[in-house]
N, C-alpha and C. Protein backbone atom coordinates (compact mmCIF):
# COMPACT_ATOMS: atom_id res chain seq x y z
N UNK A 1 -29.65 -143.30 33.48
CA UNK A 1 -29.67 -143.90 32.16
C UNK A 1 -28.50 -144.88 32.05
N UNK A 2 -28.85 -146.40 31.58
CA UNK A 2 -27.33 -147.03 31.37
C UNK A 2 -26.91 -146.69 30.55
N UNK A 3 -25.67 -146.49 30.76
CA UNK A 3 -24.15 -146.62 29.63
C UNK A 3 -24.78 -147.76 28.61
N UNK A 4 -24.42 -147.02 27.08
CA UNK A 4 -25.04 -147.85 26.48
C UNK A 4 -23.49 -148.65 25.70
N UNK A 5 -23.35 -150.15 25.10
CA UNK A 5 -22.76 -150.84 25.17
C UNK A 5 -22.87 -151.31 23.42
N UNK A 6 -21.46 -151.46 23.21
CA UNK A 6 -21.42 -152.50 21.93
C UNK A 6 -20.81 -153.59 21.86
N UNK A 7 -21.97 -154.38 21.20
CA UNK A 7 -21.09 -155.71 21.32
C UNK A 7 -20.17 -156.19 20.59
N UNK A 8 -18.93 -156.10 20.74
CA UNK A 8 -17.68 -156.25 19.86
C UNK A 8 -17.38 -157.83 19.34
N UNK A 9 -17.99 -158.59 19.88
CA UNK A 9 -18.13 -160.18 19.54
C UNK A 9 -18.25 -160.87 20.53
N UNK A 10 -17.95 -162.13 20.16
CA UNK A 10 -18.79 -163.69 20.73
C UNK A 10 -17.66 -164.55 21.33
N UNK A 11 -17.58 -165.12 22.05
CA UNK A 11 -16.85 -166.34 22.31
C UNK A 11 -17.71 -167.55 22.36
N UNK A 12 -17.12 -168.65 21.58
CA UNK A 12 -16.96 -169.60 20.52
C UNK A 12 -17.05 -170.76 21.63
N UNK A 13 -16.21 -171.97 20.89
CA UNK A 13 -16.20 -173.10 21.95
C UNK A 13 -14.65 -172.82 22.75
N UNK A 14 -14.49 -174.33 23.26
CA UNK A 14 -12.86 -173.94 24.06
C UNK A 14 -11.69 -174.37 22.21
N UNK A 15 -10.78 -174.15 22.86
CA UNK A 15 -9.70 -174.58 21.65
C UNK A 15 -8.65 -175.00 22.47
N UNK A 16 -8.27 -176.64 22.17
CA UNK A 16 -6.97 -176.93 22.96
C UNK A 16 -7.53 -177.41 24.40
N UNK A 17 -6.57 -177.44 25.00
CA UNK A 17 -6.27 -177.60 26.75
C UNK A 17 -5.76 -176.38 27.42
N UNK A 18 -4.81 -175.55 26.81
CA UNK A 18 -4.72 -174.29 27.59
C UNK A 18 -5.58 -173.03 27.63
N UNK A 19 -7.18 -173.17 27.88
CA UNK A 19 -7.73 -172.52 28.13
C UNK A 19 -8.03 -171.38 26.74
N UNK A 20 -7.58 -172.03 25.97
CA UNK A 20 -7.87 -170.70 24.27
C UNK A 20 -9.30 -171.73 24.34
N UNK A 21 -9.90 -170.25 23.54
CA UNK A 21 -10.89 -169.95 22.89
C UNK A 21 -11.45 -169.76 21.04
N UNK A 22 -12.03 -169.94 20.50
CA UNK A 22 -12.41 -169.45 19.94
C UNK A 22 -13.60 -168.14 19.55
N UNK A 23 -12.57 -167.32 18.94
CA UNK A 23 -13.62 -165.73 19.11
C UNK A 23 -13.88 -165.14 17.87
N UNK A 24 -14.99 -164.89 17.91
CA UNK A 24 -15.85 -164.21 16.58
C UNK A 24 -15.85 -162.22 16.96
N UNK A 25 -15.35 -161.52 15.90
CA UNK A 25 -14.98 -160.45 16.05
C UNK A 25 -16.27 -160.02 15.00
N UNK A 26 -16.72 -158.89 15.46
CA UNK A 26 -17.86 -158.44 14.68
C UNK A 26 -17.39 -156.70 14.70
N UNK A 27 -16.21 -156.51 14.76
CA UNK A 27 -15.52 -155.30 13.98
C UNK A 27 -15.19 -154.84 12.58
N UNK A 28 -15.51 -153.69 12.34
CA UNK A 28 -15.35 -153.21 10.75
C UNK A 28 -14.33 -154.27 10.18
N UNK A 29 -13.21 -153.74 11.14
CA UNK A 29 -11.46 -154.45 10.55
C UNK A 29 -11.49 -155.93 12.37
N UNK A 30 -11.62 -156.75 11.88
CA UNK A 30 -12.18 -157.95 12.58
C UNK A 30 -11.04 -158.01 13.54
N UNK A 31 -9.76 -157.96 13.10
CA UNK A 31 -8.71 -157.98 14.39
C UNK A 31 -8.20 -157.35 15.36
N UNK A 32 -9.33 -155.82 15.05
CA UNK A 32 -9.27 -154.26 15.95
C UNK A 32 -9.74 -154.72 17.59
N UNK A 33 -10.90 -155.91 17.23
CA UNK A 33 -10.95 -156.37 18.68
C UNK A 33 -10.28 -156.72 19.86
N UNK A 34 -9.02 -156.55 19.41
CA UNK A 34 -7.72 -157.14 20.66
C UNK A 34 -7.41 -155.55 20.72
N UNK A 35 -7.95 -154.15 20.38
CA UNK A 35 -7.46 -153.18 20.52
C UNK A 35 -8.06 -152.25 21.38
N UNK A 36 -9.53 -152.76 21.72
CA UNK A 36 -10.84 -151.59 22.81
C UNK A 36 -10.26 -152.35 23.97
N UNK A 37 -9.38 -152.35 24.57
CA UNK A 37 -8.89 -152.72 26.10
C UNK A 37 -10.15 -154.45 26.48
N UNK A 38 -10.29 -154.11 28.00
CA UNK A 38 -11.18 -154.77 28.43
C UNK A 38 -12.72 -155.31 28.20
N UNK A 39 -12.73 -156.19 27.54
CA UNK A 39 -14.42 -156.17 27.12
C UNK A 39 -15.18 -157.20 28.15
N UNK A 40 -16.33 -157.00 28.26
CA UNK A 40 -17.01 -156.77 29.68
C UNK A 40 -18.60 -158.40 28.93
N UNK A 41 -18.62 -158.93 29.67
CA UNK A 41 -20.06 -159.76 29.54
C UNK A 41 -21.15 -158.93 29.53
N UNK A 42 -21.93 -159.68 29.50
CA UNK A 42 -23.54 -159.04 30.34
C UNK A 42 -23.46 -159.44 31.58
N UNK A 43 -22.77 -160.16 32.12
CA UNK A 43 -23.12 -160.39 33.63
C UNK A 43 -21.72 -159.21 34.35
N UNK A 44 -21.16 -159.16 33.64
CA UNK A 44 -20.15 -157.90 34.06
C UNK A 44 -18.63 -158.51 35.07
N UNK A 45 -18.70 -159.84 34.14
CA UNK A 45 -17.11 -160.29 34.39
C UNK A 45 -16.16 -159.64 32.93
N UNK A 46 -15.09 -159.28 33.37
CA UNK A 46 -14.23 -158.58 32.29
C UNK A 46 -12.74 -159.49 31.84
N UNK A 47 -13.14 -159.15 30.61
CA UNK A 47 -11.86 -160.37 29.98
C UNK A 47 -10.55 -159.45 29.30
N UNK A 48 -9.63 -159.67 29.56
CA UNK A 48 -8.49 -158.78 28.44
C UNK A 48 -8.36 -160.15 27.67
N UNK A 49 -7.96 -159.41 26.50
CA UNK A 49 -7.38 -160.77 25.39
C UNK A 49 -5.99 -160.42 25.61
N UNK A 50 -4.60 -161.55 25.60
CA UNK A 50 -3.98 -161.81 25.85
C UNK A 50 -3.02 -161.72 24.82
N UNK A 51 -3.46 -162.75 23.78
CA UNK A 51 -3.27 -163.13 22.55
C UNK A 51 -4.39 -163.49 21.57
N UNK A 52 -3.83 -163.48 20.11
CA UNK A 52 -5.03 -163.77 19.63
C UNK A 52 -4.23 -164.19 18.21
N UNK A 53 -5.27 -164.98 17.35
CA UNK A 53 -4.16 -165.23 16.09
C UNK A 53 -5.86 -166.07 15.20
N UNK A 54 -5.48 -165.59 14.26
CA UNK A 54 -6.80 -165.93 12.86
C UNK A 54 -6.69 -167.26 12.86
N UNK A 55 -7.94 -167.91 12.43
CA UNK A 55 -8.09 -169.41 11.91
C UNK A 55 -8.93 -169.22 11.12
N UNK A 56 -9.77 -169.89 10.70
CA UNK A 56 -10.84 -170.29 9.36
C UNK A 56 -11.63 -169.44 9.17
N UNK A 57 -12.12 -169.39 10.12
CA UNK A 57 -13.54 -168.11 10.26
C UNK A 57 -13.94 -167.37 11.47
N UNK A 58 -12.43 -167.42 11.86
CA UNK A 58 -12.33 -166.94 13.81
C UNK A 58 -11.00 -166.89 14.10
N UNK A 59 -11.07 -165.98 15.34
CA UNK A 59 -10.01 -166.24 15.92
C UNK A 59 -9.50 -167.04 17.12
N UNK A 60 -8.51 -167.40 17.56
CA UNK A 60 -8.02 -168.41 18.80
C UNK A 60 -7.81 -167.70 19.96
N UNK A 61 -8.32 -167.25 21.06
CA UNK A 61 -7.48 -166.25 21.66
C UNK A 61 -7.63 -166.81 23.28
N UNK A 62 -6.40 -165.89 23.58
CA UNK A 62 -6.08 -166.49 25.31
C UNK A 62 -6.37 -165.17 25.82
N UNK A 63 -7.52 -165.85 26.94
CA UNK A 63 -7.89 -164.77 27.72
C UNK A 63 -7.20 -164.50 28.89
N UNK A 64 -6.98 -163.53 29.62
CA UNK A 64 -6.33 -163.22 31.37
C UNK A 64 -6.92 -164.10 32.18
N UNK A 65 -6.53 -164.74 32.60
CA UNK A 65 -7.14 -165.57 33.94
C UNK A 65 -7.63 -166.78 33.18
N UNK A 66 -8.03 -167.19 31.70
CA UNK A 66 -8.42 -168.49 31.58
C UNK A 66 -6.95 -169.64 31.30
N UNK A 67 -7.30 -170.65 32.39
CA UNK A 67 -6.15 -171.18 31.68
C UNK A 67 -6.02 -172.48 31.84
N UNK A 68 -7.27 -173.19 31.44
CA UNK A 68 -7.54 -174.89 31.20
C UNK A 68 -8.63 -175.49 30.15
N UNK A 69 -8.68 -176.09 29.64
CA UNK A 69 -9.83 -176.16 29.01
C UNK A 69 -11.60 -175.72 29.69
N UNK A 70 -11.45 -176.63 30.89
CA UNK A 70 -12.53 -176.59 31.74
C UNK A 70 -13.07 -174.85 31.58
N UNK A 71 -12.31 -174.22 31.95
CA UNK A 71 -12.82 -172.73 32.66
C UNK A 71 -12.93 -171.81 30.93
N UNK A 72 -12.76 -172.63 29.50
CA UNK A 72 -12.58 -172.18 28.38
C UNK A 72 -13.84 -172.37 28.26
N UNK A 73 -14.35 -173.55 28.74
CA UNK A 73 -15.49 -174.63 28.28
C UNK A 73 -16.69 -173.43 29.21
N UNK A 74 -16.41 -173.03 30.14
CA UNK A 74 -18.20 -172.16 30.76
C UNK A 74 -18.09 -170.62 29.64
N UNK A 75 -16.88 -170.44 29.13
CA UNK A 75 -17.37 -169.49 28.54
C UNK A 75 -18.02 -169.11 27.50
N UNK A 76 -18.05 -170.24 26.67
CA UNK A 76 -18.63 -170.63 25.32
C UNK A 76 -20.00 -169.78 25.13
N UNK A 77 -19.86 -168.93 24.12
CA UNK A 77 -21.29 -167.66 23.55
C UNK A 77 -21.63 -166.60 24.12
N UNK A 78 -20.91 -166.59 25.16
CA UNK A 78 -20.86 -165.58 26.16
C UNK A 78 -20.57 -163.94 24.92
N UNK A 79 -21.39 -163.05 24.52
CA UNK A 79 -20.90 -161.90 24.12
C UNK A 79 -20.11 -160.97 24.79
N UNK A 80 -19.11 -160.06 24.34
CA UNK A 80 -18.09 -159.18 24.54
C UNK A 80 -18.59 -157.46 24.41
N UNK A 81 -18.47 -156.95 25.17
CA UNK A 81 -19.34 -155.53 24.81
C UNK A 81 -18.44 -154.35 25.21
N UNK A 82 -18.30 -152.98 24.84
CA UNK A 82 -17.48 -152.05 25.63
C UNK A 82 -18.26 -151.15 25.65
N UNK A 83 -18.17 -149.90 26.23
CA UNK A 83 -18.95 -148.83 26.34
C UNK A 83 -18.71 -148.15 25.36
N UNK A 84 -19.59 -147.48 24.68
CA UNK A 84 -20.05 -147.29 23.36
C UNK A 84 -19.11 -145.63 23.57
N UNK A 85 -18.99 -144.93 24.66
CA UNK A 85 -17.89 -143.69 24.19
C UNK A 85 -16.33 -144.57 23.77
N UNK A 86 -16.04 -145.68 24.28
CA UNK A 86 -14.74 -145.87 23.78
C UNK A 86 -14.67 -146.24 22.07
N UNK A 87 -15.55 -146.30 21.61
CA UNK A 87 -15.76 -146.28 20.33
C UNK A 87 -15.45 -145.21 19.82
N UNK A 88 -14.83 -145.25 18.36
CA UNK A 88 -14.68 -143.84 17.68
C UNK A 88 -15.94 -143.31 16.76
N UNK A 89 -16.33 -142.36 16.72
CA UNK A 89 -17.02 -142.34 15.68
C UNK A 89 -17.22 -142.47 14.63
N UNK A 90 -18.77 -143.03 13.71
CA UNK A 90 -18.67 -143.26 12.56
C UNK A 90 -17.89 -142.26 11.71
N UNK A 91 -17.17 -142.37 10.48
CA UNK A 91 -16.72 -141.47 9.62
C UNK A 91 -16.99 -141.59 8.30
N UNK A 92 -18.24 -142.12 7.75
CA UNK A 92 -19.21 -142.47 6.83
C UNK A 92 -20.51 -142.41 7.55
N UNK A 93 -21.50 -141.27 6.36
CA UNK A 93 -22.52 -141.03 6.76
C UNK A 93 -23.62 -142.06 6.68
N UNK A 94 -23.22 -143.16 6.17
CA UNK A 94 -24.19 -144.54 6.16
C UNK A 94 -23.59 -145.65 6.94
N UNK A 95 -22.69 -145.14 7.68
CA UNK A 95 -21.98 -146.41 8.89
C UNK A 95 -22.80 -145.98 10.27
N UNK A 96 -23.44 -146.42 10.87
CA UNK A 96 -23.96 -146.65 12.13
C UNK A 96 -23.65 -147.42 13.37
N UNK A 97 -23.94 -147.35 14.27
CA UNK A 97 -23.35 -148.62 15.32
C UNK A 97 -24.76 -148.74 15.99
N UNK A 98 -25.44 -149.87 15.95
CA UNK A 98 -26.72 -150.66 16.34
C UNK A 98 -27.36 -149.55 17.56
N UNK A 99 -26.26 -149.70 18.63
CA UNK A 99 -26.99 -149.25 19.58
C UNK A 99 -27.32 -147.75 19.47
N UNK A 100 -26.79 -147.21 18.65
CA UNK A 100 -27.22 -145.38 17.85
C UNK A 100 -28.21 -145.68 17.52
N UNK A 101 -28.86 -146.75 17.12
CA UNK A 101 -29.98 -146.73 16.48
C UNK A 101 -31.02 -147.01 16.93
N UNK A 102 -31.08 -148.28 18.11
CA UNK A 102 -32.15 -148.00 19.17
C UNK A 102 -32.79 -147.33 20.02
N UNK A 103 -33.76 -147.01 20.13
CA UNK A 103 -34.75 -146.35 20.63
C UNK A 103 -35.09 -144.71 19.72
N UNK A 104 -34.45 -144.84 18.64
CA UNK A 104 -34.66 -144.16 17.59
C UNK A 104 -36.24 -143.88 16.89
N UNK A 105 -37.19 -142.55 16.74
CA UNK A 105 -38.18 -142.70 16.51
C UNK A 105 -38.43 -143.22 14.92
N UNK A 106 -39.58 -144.31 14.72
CA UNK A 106 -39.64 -144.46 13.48
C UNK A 106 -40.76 -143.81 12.86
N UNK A 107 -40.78 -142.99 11.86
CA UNK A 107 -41.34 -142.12 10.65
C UNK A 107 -41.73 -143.12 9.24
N UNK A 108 -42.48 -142.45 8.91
CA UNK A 108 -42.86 -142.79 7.19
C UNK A 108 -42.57 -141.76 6.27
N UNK A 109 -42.97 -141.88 5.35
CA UNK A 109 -41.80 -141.18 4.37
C UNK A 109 -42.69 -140.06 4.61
N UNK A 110 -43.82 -139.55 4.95
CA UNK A 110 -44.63 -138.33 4.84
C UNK A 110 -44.41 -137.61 6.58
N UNK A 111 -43.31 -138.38 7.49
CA UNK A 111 -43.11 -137.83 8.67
C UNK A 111 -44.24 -138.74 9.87
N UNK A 112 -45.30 -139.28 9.31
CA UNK A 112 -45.82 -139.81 10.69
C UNK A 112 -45.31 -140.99 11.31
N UNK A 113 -45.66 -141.24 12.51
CA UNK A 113 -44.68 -141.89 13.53
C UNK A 113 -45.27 -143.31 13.36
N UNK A 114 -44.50 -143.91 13.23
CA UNK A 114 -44.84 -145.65 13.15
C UNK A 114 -44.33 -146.26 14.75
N UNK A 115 -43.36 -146.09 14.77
CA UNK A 115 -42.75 -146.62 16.21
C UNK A 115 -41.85 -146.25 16.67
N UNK A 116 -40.63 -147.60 17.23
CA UNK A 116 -39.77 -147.27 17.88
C UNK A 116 -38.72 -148.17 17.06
N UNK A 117 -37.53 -147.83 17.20
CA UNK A 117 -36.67 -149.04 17.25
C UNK A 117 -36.26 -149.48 18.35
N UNK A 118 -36.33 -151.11 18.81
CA UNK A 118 -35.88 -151.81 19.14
C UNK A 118 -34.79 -152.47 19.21
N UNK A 119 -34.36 -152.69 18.19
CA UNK A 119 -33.03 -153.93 18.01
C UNK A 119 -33.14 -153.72 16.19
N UNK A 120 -31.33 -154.25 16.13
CA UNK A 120 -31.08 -154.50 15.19
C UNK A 120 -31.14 -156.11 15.05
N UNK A 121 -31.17 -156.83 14.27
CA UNK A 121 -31.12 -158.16 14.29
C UNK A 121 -30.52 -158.57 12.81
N UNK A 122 -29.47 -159.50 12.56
CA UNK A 122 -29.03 -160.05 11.89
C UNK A 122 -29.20 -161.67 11.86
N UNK A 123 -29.55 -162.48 11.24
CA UNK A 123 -29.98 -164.02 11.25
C UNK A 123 -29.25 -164.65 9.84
N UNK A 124 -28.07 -163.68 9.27
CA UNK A 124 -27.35 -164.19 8.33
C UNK A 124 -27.65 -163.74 6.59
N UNK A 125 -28.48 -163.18 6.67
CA UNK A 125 -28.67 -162.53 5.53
C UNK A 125 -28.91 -161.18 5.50
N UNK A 126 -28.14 -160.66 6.42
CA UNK A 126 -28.12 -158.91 6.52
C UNK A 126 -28.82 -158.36 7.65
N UNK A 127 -28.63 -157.27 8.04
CA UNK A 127 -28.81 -156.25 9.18
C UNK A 127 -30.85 -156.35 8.59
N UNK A 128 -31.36 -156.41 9.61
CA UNK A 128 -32.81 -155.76 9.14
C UNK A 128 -33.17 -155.10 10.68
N UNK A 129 -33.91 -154.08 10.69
CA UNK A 129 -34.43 -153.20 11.71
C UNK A 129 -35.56 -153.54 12.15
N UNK A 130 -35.61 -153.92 13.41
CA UNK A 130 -37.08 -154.39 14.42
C UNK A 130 -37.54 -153.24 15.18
N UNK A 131 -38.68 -152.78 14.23
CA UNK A 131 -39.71 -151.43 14.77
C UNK A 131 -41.05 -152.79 15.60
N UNK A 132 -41.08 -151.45 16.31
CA UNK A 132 -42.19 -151.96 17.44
C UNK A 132 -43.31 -150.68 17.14
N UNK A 133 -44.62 -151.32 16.81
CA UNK A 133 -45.20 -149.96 16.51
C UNK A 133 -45.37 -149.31 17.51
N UNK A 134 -46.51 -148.33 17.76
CA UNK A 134 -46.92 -147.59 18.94
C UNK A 134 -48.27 -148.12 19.80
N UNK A 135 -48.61 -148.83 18.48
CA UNK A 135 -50.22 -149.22 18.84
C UNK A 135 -50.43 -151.05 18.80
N UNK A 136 -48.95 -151.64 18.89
CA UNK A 136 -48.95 -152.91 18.74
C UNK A 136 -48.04 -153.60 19.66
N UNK A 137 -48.19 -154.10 19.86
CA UNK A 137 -47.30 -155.59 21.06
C UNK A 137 -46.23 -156.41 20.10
N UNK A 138 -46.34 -156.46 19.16
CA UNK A 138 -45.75 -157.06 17.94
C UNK A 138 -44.81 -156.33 17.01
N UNK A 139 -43.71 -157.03 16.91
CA UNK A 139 -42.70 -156.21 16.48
C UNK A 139 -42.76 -156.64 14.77
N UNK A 140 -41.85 -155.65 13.99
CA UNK A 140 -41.92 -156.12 12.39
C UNK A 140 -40.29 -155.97 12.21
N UNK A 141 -40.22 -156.58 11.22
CA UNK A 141 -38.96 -156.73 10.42
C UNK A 141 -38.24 -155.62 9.59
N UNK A 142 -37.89 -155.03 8.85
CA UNK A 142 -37.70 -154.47 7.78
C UNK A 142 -36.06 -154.53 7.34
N UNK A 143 -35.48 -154.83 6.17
CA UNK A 143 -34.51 -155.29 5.58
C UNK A 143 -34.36 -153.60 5.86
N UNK A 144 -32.48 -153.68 6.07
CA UNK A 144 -31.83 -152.16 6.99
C UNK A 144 -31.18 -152.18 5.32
N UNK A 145 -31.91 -151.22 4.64
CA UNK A 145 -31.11 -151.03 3.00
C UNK A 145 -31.85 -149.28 2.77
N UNK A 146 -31.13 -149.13 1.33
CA UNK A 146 -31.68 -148.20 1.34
C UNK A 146 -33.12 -147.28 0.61
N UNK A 147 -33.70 -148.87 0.39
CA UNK A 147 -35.52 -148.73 -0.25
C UNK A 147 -35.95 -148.83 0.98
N UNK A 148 -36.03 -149.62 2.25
CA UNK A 148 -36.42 -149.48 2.95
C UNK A 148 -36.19 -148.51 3.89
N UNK A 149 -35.52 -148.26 4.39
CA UNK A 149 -34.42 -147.09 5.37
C UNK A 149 -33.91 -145.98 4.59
N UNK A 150 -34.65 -145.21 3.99
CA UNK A 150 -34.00 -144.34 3.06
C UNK A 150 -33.38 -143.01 4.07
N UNK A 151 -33.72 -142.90 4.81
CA UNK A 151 -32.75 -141.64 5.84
C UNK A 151 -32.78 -142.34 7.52
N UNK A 152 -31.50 -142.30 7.59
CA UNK A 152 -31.50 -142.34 9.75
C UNK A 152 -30.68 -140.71 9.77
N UNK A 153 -31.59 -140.28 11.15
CA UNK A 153 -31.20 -139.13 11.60
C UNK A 153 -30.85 -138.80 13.04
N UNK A 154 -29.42 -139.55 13.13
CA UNK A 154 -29.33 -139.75 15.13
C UNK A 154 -29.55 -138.59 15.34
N UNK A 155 -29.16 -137.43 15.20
CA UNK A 155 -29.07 -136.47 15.54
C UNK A 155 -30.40 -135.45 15.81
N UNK A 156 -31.58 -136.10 14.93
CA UNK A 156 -32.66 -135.53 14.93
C UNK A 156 -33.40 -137.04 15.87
N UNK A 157 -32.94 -137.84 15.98
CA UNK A 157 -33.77 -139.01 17.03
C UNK A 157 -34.80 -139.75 16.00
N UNK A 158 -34.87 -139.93 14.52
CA UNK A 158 -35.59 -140.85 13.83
C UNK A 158 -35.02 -141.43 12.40
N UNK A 159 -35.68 -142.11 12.12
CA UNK A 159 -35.20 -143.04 10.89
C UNK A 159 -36.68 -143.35 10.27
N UNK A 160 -36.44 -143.42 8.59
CA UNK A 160 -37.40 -143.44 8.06
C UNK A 160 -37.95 -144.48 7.53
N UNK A 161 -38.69 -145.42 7.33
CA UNK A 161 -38.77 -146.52 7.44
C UNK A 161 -39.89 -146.55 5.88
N UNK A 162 -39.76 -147.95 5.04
CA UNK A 162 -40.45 -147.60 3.83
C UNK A 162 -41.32 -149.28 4.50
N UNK A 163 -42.42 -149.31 5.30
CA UNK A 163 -42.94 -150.66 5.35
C UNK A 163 -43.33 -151.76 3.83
N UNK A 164 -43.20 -152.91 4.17
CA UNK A 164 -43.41 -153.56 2.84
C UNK A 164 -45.03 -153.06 2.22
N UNK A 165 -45.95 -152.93 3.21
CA UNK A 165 -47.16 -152.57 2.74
C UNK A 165 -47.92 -151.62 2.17
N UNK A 166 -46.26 -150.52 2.40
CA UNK A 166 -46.41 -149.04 1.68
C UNK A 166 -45.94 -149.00 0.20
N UNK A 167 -45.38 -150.47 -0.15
CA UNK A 167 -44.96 -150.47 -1.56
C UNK A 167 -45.56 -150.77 -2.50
């Protein structure tokens, strides 16, 4: 089974000539990201942050080993991920971390099984949950609130899902 992974944020464009970056932190407390050690690509090159310091809507940060614009410039969107035990656990019973939530069975409010989860997806107007049914190739949407999602149960392996068509 893989180690399952969170993605702690994004790297941005280059910043400067000495190899800074700009980095998008997608942590509760946004500057905790210079604090999970080593965070890892998808292709499984590993970056320490060095330094790091706030700007507008991001941060600037110098990575280990980057150190020109050029080598700032291939890293651009590249996501940041750590292994999901170095994470602490939620300590609010309505805080989740995405990847807890995939492959999670999906239910209707009377218990029968609709699907699976897939992915969380965000496109800027909030978290919504991508169920894949059982009997479909085609995935659906549903806004991650609590008319729609009225119970997740990691612990029991499902989440309850209120489809728009059940309303």
């Amino acid at each position: 089974m893989a180690v399952a992974r969170i993605c702690l944020g994004q790297i941005g464009a280059a910043h400067g000539v000495r190899g800074e970056v700009r980095l998008r932190s997608f942590t509760a407390e946004p500057e905790a990201i210079a604090r999970y050690g080593p965070l890892a690509t998808e292709d499984g090159r590993v970056f320490e942050i060095e330094t790091m310091r706030p700007a507008k809507d991001h941060f600037v940060a110098k990575l280990a080993g980057i150190g020109d614009r050029d080598a700032a410039e291939r890293l651009a969107n590249l996501k940041l991920y750590v292994p999901r035990e170095r994470l602490p656990e939620p300590t609010e019973a309505d805080e989740f971390y995405h990847a807890d939530l995939v492959g999670l069975t999906v239910v209707d409010s009377d218990g029968k099984t609709l699907g699976t989860v897939v992915a969380i997806q965000n496109f800027g107007a909030g978290d919504l949950v991508e169920v894949k049914p059982d009997n479909d190739d085609r995935t659906q949407l549903v806004p991650f609130d609590a008319t729609n999602v009225p119970a997740v149960d990691i612990a029991a392996g499902r989440i309850v899902v209120i489809l728009p068509e059940e309303r």
